[in-house]
C-alpha atoms as a PDB file:
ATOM      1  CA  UNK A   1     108.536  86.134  66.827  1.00  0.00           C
ATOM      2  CA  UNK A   2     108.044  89.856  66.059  1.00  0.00           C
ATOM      3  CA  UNK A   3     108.955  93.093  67.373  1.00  0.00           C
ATOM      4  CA  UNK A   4     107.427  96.082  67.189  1.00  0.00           C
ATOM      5  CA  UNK A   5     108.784  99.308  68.686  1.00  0.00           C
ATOM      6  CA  UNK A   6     107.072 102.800  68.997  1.00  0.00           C
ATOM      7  CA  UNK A   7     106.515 105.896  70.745  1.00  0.00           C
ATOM      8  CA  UNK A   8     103.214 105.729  73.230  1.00  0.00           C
ATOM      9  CA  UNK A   9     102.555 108.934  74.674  1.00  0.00           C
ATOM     10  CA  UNK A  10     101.183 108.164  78.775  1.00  0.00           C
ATOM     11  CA  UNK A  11      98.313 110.359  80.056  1.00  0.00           C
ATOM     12  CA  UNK A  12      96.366 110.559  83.795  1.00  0.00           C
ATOM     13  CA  UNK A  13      94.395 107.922  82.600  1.00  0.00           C
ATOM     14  CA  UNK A  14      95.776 104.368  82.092  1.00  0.00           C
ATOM     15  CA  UNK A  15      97.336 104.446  78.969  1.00  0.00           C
ATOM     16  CA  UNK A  16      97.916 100.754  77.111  1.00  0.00           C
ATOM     17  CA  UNK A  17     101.233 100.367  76.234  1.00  0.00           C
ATOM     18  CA  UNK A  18     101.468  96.482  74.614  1.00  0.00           C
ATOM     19  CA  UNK A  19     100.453  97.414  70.969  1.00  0.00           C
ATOM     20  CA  UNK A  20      97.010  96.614  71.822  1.00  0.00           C
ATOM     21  CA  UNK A  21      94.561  94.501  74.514  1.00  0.00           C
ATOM     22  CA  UNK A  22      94.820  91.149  73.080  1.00  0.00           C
ATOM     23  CA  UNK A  23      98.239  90.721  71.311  1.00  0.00           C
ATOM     24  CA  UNK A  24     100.390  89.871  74.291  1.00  0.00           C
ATOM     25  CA  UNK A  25     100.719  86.246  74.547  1.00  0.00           C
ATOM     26  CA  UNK A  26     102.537  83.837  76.318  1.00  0.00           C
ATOM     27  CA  UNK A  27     106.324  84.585  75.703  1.00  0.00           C
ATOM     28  CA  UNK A  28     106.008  88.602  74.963  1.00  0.00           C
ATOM     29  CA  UNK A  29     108.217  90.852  76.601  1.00  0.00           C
ATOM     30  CA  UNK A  30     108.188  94.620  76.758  1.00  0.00           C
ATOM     31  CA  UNK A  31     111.088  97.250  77.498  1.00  0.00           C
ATOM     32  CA  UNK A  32     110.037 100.008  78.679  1.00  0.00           C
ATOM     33  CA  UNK A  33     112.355 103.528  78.500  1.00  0.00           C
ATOM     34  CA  UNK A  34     111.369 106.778  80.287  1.00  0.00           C
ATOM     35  CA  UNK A  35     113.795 109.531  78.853  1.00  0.00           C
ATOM     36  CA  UNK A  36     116.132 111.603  80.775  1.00  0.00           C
ATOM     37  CA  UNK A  37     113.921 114.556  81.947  1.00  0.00           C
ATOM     38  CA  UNK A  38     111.437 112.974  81.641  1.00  0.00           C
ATOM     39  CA  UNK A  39     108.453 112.354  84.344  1.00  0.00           C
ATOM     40  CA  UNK A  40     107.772 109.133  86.164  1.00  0.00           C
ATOM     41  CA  UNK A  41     105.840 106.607  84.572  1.00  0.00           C
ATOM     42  CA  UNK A  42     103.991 104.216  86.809  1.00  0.00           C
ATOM     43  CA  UNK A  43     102.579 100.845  85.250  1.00  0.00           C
ATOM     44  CA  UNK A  44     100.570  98.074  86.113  1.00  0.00           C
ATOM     45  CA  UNK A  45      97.624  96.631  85.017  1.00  0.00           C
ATOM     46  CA  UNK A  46      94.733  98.433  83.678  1.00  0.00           C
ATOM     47  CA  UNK A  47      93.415  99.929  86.720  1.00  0.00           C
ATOM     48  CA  UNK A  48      97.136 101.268  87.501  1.00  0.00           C
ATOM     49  CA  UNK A  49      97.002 104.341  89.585  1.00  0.00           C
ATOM     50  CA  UNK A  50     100.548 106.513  90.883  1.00  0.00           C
ATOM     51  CA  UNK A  51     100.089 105.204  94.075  1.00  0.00           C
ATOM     52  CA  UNK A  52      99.707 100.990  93.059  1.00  0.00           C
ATOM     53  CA  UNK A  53     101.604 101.493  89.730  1.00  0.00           C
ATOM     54  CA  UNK A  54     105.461 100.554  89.693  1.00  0.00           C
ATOM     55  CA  UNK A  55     107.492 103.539  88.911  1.00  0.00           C
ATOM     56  CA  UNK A  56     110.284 103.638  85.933  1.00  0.00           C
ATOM     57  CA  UNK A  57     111.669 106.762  86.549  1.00  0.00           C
ATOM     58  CA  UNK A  58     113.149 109.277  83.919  1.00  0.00           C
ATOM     59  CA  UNK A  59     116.324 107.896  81.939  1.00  0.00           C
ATOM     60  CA  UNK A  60     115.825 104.201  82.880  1.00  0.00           C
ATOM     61  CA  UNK A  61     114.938 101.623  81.249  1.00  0.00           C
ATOM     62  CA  UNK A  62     112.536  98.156  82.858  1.00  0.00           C
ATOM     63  CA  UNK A  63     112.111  95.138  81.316  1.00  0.00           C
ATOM     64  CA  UNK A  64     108.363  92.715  81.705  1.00  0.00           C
ATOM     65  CA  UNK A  65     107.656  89.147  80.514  1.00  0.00           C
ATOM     66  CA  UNK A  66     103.879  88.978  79.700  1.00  0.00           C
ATOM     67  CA  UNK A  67     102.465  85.733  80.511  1.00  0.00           C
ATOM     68  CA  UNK A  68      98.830  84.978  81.698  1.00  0.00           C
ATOM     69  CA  UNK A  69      99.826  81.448  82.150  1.00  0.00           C
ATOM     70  CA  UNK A  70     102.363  81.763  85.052  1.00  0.00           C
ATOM     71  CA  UNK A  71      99.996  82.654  87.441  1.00  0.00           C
ATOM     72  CA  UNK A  72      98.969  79.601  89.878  1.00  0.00           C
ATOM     73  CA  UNK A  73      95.741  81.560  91.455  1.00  0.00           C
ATOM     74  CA  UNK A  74      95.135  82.017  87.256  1.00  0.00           C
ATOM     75  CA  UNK A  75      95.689  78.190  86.801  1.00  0.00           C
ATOM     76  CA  UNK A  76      93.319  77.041  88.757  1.00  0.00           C
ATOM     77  CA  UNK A  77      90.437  79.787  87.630  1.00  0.00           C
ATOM     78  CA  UNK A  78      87.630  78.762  85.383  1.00  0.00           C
ATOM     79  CA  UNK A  79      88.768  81.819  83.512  1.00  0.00           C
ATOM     80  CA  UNK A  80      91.839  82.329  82.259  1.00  0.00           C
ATOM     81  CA  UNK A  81      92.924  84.701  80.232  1.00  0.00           C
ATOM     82  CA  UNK A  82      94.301  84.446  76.732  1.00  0.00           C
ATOM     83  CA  UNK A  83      96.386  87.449  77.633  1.00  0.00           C
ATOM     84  CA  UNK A  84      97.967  90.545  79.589  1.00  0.00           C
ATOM     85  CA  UNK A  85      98.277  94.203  78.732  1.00  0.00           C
ATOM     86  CA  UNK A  86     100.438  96.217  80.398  1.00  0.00           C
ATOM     87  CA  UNK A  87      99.448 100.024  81.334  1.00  0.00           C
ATOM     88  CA  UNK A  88     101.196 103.592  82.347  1.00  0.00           C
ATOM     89  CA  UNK A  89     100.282 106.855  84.073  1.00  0.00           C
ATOM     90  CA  UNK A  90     101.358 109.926  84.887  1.00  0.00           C
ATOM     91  CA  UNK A  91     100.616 112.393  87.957  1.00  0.00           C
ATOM     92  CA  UNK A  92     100.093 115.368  85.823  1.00  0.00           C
ATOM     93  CA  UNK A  93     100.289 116.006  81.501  1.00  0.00           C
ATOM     94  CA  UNK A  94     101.587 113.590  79.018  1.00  0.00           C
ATOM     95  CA  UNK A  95     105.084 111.747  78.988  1.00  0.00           C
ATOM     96  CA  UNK A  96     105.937 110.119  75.690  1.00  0.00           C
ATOM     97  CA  UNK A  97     108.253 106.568  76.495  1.00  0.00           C
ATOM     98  CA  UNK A  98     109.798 104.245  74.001  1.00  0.00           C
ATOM     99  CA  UNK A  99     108.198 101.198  74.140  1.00  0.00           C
ATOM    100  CA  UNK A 100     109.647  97.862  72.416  1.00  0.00           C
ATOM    101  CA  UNK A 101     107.636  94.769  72.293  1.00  0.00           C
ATOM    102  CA  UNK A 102     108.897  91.142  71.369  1.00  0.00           C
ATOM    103  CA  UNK A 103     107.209  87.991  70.792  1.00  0.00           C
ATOM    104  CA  UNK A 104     103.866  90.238  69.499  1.00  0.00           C
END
């Protein structure tokens, strides 16, 4: 299992934050930190939007378990995915966050 931490800078447009589309598997997790003084980040999938995203506000820290698989309505698709991204954005300019991902 690796880890890989870095700095993604969010924008008004979706903004990827697992290291890229395909790498989160089954078993990844991401932490997600928004510093202090920072602007809210909201995330979601890739059509995330402020208004459906979930916000991590500035100086906290939010935890996600990637998993295509633990989905029922996914289960039982003819497609399912071989994996999950997870995005951020911003109402207005950029707003770097520390992003560390496990199980990559």
């Amino acid at each position: 299992m690796a880890s890989v931490a870095r700095v993604v800078t969010v924008a008004v447009t979706p903004t990827i934050l697992t290291a890229n589309q395909s790498d989160a598997t089954p078993g990844t997790s991401i932490a997600v930190y928004v510093p202090v003084g920072g602007a809210t980040v909201f995330v979601g999938g890739a059509a995330v939007t402020a208004s459906t995203g979930y916000p991590c506000f500035a100086g906290t820290e939010h935890f996600f378990d990637l998993d295509p698989t633990d989905n029922p309505r996914l289960l039982t698709s003819a497609v399912r995915p071989t994996s999950e991204s997870l995005y951020g954005i911003v109402v207005a300019s950029t707003q770097p966050v520390n992003v560390l991902q496990t199980g990559a």
